[in-house]
N, C-alpha and C. Protein backbone atom coordinates (compact mmCIF):
# COMPACT_ATOMS: atom_id res chain seq x y z
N UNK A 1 103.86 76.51 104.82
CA UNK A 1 102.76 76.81 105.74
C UNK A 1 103.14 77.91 106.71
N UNK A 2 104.33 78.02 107.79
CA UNK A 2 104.72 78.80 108.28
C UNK A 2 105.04 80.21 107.65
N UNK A 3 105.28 80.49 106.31
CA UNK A 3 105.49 81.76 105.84
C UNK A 3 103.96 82.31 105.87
N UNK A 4 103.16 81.28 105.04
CA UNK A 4 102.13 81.96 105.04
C UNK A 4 101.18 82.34 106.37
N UNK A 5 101.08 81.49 107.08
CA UNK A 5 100.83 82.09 108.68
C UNK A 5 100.99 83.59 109.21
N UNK A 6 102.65 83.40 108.92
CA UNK A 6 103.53 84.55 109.23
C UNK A 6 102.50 85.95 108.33
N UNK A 7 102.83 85.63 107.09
CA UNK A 7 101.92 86.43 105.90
C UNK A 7 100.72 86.83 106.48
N UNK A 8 100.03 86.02 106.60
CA UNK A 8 98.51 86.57 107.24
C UNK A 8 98.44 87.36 108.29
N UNK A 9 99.05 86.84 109.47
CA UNK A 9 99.37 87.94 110.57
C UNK A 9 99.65 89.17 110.48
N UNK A 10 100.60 89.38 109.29
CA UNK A 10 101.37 90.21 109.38
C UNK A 10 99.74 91.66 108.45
N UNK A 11 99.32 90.96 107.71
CA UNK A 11 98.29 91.28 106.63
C UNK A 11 97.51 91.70 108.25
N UNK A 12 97.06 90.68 108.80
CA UNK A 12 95.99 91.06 109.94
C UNK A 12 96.54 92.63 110.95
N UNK A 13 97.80 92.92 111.30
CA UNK A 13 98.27 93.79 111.77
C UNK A 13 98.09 95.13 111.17
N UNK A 14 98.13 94.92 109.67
CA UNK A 14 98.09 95.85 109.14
C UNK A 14 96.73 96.34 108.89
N UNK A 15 95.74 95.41 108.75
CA UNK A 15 94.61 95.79 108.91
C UNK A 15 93.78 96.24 109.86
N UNK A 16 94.53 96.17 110.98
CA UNK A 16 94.17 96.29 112.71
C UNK A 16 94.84 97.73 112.68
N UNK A 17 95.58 98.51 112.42
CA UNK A 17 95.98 99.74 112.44
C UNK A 17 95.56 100.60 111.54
N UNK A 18 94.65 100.05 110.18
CA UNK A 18 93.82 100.47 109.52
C UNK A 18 92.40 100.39 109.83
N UNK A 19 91.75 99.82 110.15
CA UNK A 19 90.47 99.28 111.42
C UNK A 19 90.33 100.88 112.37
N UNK A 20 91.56 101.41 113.26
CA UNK A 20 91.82 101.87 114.15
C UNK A 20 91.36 103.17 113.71
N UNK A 21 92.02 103.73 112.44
CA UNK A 21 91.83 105.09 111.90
C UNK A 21 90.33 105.24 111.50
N UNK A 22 89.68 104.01 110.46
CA UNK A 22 88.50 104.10 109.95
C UNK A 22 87.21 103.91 110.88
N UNK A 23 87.62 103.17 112.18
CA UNK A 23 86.39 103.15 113.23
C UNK A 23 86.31 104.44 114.05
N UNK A 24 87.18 105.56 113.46
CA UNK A 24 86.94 106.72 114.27
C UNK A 24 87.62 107.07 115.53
N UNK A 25 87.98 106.07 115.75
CA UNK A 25 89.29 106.16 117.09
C UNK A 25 90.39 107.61 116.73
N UNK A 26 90.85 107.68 115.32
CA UNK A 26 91.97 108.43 115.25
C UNK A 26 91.05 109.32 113.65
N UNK A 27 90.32 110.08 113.69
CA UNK A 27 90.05 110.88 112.49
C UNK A 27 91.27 111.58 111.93
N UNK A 28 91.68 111.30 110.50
CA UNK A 28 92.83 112.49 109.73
C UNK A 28 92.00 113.46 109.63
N UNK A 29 92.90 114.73 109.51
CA UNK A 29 91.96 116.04 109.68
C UNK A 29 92.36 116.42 107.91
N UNK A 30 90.79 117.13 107.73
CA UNK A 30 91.09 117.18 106.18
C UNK A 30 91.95 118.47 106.20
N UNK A 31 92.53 118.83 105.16
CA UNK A 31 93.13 120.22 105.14
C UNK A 31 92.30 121.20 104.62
N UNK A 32 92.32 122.33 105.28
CA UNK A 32 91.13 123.64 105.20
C UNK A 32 91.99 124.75 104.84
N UNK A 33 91.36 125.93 104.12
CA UNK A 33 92.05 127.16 104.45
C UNK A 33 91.79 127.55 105.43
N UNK A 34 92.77 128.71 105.87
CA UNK A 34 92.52 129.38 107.15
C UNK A 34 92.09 130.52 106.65
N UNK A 35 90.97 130.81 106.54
CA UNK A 35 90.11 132.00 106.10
C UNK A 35 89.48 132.87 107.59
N UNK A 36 89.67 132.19 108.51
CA UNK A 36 88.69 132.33 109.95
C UNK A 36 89.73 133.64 110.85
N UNK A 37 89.24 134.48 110.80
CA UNK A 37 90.66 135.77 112.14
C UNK A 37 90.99 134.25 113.08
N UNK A 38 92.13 134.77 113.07
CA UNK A 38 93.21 134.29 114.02
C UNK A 38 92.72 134.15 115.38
N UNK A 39 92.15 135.28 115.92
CA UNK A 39 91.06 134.48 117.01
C UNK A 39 90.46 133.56 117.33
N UNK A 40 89.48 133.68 116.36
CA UNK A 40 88.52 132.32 116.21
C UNK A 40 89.58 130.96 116.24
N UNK A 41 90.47 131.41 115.13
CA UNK A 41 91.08 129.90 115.03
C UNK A 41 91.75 129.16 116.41
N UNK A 42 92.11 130.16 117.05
CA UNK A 42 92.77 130.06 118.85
C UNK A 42 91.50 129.43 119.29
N UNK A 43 90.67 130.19 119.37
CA UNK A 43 89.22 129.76 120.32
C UNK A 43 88.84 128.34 120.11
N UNK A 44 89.00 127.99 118.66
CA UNK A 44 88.51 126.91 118.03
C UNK A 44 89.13 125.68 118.66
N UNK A 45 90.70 125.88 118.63
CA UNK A 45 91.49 125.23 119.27
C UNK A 45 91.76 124.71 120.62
N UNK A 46 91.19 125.90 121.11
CA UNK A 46 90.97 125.84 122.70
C UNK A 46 90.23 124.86 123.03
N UNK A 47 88.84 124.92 122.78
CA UNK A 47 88.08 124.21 123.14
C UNK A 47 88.54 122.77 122.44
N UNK A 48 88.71 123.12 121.61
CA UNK A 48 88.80 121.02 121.06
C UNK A 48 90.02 120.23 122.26
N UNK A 49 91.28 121.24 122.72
CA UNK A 49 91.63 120.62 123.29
C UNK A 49 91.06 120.29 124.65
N UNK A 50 90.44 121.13 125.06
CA UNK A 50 89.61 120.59 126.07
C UNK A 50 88.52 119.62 126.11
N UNK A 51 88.23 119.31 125.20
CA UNK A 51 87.30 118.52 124.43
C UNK A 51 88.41 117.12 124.65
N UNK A 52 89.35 117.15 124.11
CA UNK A 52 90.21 116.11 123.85
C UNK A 52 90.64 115.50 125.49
N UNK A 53 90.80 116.57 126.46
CA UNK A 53 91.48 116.09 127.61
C UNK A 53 90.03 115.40 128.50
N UNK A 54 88.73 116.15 127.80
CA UNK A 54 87.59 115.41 128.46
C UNK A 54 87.18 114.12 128.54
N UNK A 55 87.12 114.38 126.99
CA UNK A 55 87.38 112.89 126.39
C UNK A 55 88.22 111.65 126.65
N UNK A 56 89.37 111.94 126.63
CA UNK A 56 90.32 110.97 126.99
C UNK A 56 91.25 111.64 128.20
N UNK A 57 90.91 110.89 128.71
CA UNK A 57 91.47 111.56 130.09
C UNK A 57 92.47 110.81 130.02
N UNK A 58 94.17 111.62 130.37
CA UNK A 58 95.16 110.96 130.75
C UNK A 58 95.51 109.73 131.23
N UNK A 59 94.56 109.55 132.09
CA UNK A 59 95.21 108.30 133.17
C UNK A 59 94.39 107.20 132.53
N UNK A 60 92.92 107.05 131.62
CA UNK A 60 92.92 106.38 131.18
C UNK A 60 92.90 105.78 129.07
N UNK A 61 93.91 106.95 129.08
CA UNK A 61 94.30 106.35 127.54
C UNK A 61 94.68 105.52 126.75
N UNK A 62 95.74 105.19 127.83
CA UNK A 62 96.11 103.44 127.66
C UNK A 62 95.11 102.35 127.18
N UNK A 63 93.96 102.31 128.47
CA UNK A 63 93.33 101.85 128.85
C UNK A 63 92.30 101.22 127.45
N UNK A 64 91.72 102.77 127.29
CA UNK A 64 91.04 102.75 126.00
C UNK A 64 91.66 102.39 124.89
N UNK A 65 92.57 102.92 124.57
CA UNK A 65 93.36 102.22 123.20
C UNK A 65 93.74 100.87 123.45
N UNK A 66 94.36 100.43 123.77
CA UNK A 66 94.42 98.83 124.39
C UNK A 66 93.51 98.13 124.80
N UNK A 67 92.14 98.73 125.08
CA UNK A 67 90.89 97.55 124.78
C UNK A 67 90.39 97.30 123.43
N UNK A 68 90.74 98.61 122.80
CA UNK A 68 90.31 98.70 121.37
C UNK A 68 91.47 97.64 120.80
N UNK A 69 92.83 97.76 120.95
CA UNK A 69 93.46 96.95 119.98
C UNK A 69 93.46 95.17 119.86
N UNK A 70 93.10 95.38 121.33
CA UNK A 70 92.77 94.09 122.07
C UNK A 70 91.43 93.38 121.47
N UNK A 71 90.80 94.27 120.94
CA UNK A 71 89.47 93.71 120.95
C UNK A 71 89.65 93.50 119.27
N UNK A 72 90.09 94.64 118.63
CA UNK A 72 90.06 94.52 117.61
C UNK A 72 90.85 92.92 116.83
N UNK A 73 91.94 92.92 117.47
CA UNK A 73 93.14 91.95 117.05
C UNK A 73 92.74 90.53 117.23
N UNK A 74 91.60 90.27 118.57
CA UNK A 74 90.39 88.99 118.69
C UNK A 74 89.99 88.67 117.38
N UNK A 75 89.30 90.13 117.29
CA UNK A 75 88.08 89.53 115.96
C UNK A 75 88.37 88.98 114.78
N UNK A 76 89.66 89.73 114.62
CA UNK A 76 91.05 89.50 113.41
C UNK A 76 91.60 88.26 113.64
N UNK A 77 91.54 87.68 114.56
CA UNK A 77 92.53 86.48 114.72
C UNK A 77 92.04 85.68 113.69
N UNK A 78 93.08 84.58 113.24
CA UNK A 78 92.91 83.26 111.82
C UNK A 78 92.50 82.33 112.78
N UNK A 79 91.12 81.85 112.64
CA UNK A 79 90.98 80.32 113.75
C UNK A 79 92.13 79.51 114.06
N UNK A 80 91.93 79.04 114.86
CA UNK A 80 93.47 77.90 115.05
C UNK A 80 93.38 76.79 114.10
N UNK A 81 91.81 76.31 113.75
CA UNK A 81 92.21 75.43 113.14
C UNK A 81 92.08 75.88 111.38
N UNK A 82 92.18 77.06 111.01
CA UNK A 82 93.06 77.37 109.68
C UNK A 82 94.29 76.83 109.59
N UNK A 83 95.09 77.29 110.92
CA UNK A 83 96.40 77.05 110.73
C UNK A 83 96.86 75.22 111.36
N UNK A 84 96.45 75.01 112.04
CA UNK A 84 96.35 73.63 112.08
C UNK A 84 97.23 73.36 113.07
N UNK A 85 98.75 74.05 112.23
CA UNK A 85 99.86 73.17 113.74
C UNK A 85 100.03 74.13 114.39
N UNK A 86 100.26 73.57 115.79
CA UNK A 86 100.35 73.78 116.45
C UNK A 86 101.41 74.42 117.61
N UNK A 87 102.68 74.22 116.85
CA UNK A 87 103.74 74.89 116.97
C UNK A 87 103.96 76.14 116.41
N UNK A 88 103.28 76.15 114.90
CA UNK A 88 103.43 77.08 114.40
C UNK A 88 102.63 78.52 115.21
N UNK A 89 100.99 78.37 115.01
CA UNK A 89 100.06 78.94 116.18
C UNK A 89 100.90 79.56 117.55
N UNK A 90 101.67 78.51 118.26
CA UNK A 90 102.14 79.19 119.19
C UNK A 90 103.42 79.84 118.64
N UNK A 91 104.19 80.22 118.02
CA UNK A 91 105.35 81.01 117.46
C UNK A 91 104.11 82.35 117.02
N UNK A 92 103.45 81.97 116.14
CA UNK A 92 102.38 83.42 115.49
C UNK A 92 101.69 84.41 116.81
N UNK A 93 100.88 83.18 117.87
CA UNK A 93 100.98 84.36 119.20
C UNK A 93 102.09 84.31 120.12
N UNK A 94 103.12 83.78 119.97
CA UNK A 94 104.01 84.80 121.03
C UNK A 94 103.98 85.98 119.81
N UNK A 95 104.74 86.17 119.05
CA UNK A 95 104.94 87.62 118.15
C UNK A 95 104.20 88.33 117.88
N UNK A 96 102.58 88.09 117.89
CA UNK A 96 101.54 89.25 118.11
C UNK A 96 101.48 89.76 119.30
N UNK A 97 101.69 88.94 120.47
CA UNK A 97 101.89 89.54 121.97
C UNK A 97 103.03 90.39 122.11
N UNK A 98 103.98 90.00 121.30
CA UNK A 98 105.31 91.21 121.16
C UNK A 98 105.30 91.98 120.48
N UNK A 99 104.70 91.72 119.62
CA UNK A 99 103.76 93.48 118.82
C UNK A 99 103.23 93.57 119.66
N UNK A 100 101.83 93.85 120.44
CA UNK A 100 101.18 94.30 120.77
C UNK A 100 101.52 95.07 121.96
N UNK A 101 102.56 94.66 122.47
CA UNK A 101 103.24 95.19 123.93
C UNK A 101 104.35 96.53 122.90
N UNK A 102 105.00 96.42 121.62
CA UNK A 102 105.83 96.68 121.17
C UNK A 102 104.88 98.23 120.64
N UNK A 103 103.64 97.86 119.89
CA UNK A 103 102.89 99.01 119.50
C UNK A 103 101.99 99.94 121.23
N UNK A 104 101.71 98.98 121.70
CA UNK A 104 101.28 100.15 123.26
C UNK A 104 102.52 100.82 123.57
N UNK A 105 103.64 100.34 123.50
CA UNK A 105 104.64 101.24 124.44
C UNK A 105 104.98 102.05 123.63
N UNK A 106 104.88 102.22 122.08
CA UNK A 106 105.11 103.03 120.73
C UNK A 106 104.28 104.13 121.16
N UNK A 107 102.68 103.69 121.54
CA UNK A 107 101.66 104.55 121.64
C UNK A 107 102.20 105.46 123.13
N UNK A 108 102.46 104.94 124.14
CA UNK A 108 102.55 105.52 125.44
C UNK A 108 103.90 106.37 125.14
N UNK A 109 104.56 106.20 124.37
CA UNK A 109 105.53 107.17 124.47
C UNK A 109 105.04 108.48 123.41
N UNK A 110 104.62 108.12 122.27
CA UNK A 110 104.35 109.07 121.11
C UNK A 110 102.31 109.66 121.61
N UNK A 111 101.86 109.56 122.56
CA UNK A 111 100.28 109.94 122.55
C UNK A 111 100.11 110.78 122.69
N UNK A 112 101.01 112.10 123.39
CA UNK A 112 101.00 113.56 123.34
C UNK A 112 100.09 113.92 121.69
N UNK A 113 101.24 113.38 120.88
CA UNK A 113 101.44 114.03 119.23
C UNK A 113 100.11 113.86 118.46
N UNK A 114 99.70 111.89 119.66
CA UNK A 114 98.50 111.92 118.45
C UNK A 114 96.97 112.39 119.34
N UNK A 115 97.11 112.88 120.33
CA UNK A 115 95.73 113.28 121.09
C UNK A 115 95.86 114.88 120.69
N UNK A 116 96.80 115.65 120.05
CA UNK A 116 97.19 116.90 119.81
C UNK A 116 96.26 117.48 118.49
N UNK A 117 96.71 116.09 117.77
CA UNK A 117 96.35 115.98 116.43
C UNK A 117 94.91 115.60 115.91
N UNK A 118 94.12 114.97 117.34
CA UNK A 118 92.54 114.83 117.42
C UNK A 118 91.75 115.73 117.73
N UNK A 119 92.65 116.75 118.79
CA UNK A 119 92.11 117.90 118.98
C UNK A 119 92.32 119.32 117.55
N UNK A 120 93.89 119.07 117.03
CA UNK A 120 93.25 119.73 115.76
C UNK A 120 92.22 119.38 114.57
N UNK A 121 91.99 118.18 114.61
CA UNK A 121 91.14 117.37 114.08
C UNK A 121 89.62 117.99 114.32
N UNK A 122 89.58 118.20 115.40
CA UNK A 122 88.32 118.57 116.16
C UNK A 122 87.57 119.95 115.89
N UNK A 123 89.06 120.78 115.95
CA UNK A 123 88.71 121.95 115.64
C UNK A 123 88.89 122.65 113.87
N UNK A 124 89.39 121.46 112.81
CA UNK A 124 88.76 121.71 112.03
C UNK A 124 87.52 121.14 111.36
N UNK A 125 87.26 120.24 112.14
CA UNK A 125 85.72 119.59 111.11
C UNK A 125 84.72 119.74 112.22
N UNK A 126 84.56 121.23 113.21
CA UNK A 126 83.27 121.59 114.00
C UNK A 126 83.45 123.19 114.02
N UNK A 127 82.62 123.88 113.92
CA UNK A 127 82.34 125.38 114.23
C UNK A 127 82.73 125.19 115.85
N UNK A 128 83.00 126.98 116.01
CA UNK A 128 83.10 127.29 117.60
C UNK A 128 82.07 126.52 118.62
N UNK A 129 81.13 127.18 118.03
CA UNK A 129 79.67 126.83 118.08
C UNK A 129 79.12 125.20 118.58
N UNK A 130 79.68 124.33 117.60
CA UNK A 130 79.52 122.87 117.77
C UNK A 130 80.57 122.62 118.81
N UNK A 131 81.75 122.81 118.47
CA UNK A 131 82.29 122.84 119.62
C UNK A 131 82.28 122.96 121.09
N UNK A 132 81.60 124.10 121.33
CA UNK A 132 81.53 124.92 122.86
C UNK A 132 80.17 123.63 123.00
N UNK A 133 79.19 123.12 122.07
CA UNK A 133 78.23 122.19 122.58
C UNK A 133 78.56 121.28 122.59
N UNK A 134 79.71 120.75 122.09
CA UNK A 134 80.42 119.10 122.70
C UNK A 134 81.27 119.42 123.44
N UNK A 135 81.75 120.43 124.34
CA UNK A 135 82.55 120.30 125.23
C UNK A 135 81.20 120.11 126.17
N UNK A 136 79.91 120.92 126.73
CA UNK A 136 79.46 120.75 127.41
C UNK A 136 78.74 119.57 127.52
N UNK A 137 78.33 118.84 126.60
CA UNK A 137 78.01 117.47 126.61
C UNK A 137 79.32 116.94 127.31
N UNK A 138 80.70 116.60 126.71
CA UNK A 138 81.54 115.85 127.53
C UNK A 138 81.93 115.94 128.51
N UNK A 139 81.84 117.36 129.52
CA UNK A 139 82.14 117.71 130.48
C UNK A 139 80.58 117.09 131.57
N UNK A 140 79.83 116.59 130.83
CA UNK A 140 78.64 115.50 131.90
C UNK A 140 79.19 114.54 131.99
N UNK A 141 78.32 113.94 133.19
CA UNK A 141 79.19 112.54 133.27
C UNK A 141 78.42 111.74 131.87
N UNK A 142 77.36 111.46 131.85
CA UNK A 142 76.92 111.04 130.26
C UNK A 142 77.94 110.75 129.39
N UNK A 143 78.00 112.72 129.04
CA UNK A 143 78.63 112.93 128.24
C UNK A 143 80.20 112.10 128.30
N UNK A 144 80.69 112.61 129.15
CA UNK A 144 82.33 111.63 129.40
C UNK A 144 81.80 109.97 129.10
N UNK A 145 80.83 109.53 130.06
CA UNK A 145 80.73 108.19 129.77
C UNK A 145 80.37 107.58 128.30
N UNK A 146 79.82 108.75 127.57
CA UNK A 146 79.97 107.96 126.05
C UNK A 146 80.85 108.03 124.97
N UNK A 147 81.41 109.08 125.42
CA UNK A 147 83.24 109.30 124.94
C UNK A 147 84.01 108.22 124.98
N UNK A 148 84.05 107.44 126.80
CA UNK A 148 85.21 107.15 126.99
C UNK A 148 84.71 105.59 127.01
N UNK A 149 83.13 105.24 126.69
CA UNK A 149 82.85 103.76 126.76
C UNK A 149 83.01 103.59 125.00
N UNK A 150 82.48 104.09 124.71
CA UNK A 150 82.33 103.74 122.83
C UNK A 150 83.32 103.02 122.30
N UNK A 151 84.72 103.36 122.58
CA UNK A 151 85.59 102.25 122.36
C UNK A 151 85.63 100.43 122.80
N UNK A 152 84.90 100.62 124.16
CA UNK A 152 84.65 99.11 124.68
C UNK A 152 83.14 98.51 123.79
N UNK A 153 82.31 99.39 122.47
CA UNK A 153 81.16 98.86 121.96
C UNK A 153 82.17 97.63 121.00
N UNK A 154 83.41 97.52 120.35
CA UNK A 154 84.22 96.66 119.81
C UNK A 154 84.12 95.74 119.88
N UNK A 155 83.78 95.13 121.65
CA UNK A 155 83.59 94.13 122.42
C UNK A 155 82.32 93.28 122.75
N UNK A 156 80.83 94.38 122.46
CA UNK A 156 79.83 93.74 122.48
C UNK A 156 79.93 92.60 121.69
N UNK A 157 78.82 91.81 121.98
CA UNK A 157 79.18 90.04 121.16
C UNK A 157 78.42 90.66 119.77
N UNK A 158 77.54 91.55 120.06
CA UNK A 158 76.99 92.14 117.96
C UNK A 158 77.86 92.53 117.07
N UNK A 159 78.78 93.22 117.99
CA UNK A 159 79.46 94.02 117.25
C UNK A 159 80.64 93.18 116.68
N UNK A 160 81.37 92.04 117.84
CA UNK A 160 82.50 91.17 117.44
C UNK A 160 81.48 89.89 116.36
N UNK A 161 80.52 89.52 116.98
CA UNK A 161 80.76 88.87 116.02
C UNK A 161 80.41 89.11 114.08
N UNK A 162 80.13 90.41 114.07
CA UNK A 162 80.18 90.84 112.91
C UNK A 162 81.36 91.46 112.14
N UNK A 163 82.49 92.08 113.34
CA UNK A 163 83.94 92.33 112.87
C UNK A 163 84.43 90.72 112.61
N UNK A 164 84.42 89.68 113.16
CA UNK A 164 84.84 89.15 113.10
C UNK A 164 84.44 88.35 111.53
N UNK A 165 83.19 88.01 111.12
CA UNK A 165 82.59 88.09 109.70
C UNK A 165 83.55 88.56 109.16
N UNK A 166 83.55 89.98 109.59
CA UNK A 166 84.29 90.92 108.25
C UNK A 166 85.64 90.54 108.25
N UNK A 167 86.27 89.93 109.22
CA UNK A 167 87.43 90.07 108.51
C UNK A 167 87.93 88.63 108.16
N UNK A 168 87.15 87.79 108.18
CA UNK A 168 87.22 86.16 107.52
C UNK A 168 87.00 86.91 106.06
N UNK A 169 86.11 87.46 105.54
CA UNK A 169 86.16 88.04 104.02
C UNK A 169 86.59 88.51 103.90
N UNK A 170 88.00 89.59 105.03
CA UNK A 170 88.85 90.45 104.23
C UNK A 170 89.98 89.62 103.81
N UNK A 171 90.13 88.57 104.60
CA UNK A 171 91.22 87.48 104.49
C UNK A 171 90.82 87.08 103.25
N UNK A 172 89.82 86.30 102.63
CA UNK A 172 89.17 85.78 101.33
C UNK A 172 89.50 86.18 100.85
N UNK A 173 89.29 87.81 100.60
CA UNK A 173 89.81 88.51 99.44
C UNK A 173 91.39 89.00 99.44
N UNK A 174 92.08 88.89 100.57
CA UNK A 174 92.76 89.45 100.07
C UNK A 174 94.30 87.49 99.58
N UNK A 175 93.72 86.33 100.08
CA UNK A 175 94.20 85.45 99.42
C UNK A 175 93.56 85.01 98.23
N UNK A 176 92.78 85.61 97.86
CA UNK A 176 92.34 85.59 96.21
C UNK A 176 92.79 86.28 95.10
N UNK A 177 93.69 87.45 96.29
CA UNK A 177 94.47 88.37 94.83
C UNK A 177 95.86 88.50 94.87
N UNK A 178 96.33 87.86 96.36
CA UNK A 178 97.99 88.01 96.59
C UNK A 178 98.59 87.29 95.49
N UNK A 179 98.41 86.02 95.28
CA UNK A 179 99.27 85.17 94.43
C UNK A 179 99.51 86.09 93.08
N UNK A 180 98.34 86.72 92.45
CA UNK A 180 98.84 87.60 91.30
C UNK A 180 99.29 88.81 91.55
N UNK A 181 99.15 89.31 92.46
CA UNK A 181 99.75 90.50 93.19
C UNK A 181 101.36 90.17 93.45
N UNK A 182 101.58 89.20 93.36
CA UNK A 182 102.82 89.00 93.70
C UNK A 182 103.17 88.22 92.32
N UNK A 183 102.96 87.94 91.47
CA UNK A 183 103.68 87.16 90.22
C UNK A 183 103.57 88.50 89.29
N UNK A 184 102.92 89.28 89.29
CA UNK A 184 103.05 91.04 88.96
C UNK A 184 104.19 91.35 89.03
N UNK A 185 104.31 91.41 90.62
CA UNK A 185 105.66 92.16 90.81
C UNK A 185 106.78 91.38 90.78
N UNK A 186 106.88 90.28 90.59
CA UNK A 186 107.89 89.38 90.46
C UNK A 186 108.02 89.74 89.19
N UNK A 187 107.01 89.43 88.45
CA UNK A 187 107.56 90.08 86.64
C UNK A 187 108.08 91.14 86.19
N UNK A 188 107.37 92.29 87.27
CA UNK A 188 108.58 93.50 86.47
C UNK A 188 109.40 93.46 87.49
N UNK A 189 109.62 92.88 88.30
CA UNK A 189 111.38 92.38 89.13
C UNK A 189 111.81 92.22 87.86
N UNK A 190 111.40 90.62 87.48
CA UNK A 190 112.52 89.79 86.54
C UNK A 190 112.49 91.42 84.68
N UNK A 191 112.05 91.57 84.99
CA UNK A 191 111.91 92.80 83.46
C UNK A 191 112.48 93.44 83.63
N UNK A 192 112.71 94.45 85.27
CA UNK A 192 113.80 95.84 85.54
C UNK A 192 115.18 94.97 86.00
N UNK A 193 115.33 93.63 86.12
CA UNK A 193 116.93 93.19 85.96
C UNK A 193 117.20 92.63 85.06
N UNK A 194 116.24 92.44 84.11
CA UNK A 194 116.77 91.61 83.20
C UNK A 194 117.43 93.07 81.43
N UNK A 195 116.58 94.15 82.12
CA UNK A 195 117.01 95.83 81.33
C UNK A 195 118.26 96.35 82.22
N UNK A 196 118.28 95.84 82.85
CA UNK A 196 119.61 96.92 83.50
C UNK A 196 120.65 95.89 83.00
């Protein structure tokens, strides 16, 4: 019982840092040619990072990412009474609380690299053009306020309790396919030692 606990958590973490990228918090930037003068591409850049510092303003980045993970990692949680005991439950949240302190301070030290990387993000999937019009939207207060609230929509009770739906069925599915997912790879374990 305790491994599998452990197992799920660990499954839920991973899905909580996948959650993170696909709800738009962190867009990968597709790769483009650089066909654009070297200008433009500066200009382009310019503005997204300003875009980026509008957006997420320094002092509260933390803030925002840690309501998001916070909120997210709720909806994710295994009911208590899945797991039943009660010892176990409390061993599973102390060690998500030590992740979670363990991944913010990951984030607060490394957020330069990845707010760098939203702003190149920015400036390849928008024209100058779109650009220079979402900086002036974010530079309103509006504008800032729907930048920097959208992450706390995680938290509305519509929104949780439908993440939370979703991820009772991501759990379903994904203990409906581990056991052969894992007697798979146990087989060509036992096949690549049993050839060597």
């Amino acid at each position: 019982m305790r491994g599998t606990a452990m197992r799920k958590k660990t499954v839920l973490l991973a899905a909580l840092l996948l959650a993170a990228v696909e709800s738009g918090a962190v867009a990968p930037a597709a790769a483009q040619p650089n066909e654009r003068p070297a200008d433009e591409v500066g200009a382009k850049r310019a503005v997204a990072a300003r875009i980026v510092a509008l957006a997420f303003p320094q002092e509260k980045r933390m803030e925002m990412f840690g309501g998001m993970i916070d909120a997210m990692s709720s909806q994710m949680a295994i009911p208590p009474e899945k797991i039943g005991d009660a010892e176990i439950r409390a061993i599973t949240d102390k060690y998500l609380g030590i992740m979670r302190s363990d991944i913010m301070a990951d984030l607060r030290a490394n957020s330069d690299g990845l707010f760098e990387a939203i702003a190149v993000a920015y400036a390849h999937g928008f024209s100058l053009q779109e650009l220079q019009d979402i900086e002036r939207f974010v530079a309103t207060p509006s504008g800032a306020a729907y930048v920097q609230r959208s992450p706390k929509l995680l938290v509305d009770p519509a929104v949780a309790e439908w993440n939370t739906a979703y991820f009772q069925r991501i759990m379903g599915i994904v203990d409906a396919r581990k056991d052969a997912m894992i007697e798979e790879l146990s087989a060509l374990k036992r096949t690549r030692s049993g050839s060597e």
